[in-house]
Protein backbone atom coordinates (compact mmCIF):
# COMPACT_ATOMS: atom_id res chain seq x y z
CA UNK A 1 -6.72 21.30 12.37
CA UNK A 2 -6.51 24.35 10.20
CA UNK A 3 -5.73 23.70 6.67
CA UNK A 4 -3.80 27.13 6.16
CA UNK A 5 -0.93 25.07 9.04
CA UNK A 6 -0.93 21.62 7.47
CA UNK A 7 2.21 21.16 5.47
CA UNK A 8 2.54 19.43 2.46
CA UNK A 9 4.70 16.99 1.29
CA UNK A 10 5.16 16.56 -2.56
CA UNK A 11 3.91 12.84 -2.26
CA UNK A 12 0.24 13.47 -2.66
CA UNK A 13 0.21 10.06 -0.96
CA UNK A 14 1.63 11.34 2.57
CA UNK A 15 -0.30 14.55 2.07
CA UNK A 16 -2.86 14.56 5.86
CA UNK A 17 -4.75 17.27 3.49
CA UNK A 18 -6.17 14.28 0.87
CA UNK A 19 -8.29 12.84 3.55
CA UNK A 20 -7.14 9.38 3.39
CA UNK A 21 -5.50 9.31 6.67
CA UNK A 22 -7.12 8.95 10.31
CA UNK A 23 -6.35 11.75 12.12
CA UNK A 24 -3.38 10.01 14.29
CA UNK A 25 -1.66 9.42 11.47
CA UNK A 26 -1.94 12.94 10.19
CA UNK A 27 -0.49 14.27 13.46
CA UNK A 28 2.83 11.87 12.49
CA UNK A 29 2.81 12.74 9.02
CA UNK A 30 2.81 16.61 10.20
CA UNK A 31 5.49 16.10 13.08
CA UNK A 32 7.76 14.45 10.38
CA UNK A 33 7.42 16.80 8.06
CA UNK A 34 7.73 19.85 10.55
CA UNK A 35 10.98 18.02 11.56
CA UNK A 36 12.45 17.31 8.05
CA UNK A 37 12.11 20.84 7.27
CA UNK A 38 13.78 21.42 10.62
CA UNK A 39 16.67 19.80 9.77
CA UNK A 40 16.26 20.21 5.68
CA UNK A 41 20.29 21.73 5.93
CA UNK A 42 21.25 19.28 8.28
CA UNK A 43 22.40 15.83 7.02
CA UNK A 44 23.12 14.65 9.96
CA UNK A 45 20.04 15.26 11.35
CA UNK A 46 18.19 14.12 8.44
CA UNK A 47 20.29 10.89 8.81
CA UNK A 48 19.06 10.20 12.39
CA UNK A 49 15.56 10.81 11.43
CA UNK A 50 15.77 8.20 8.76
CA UNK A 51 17.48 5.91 10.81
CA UNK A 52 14.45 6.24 13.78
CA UNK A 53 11.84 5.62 10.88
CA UNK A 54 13.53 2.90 9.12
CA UNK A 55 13.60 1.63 13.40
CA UNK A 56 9.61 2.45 13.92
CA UNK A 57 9.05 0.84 10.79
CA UNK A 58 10.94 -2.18 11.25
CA UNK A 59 9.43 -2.78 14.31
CA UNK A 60 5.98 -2.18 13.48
CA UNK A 61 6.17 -4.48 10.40
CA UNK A 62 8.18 -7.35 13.02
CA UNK A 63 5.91 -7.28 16.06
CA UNK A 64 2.80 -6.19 14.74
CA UNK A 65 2.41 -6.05 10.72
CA UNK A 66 3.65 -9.99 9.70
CA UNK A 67 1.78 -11.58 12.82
CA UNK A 68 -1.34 -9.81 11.83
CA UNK A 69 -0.63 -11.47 7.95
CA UNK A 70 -3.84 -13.94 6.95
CA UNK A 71 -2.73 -17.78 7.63
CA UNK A 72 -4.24 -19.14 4.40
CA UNK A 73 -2.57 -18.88 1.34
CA UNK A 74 -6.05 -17.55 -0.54
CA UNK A 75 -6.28 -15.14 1.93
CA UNK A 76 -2.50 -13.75 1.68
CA UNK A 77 -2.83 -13.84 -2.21
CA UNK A 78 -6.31 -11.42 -1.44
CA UNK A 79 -4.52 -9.15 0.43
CA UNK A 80 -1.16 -9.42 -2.16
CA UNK A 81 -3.54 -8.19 -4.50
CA UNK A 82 -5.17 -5.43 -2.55
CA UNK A 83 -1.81 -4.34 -1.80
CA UNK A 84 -0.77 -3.95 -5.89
CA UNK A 85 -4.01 -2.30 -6.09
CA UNK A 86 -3.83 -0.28 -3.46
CA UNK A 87 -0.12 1.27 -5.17
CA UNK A 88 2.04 -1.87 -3.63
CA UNK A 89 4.20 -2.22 -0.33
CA UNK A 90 6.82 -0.56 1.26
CA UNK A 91 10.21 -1.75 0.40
CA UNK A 92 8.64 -3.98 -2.58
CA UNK A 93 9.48 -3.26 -5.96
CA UNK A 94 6.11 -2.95 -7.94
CA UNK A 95 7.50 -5.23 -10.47
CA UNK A 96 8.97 -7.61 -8.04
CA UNK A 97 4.87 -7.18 -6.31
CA UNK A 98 3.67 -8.09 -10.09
CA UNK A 99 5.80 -11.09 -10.13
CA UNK A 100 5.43 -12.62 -7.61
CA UNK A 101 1.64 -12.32 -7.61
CA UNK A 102 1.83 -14.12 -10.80
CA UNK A 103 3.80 -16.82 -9.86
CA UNK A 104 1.93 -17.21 -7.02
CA UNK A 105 -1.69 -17.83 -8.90
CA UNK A 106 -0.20 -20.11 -10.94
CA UNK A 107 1.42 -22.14 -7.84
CA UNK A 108 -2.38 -21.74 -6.46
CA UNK A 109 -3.94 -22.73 -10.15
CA UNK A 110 -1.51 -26.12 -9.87
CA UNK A 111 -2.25 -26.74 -6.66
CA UNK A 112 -5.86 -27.14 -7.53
CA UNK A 113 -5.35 -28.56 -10.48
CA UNK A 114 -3.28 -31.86 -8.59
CA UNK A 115 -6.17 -31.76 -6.32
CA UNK A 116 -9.15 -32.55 -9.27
């Protein structure tokens, strides 16, 4: 893939130049991009492509994302924290992320606590 041809978004995050993604995703991330600018005086157009994400990603995160989610409450607070390392989840506030990782280890710290 030639650099000179990638696009750019201005999230450095969805950027397939940074090297973070595998190279299927940086075909997507190009294709969306290509189209947004497509359509970048379109709203309508714009519209349905939002709509078809919000769709793929509702989808992915329903019948693939939560059943692959750890079954043990250690391991789901691991990956909780990974996650608000990692620059937090989609559609969770980072705050909200903070939160409820706290309350969480201190639900985890009583449970042990009532098992001593």
């Amino acid at each position: 893939m030639e650099q000179a041809n990638t696009p750019t978004t201005t999230d450095q995050s969805l950027n397939p130049s940074n090297g973070s993604f595998p190279a299927s995703l940086e075909e997507i991330v190009i294709r969306v991009h290509r189209a947004s600018q497509q359509f970048k005086d379109d709203p309508i157009e714009l519209l349905e492509l939002l709509r078809t994400l919000e769709r793929l990603h509702q989808e992915i995160r329903v019948n693939l994302f939560e059943p692959s989610l750890p079954n043990t409450r250690n391991d789901l607070y691991d990956l909780l924290q990974d996650i608000e390392e990692m620059g937090g989840w989609p559609y969770i506030e980072r705050m909200k992320l903070q939160a409820f990782l706290r309350n969480m280890a201190s639900e985890m710290e009583t449970s042990r606590q009532s098992k001593e």
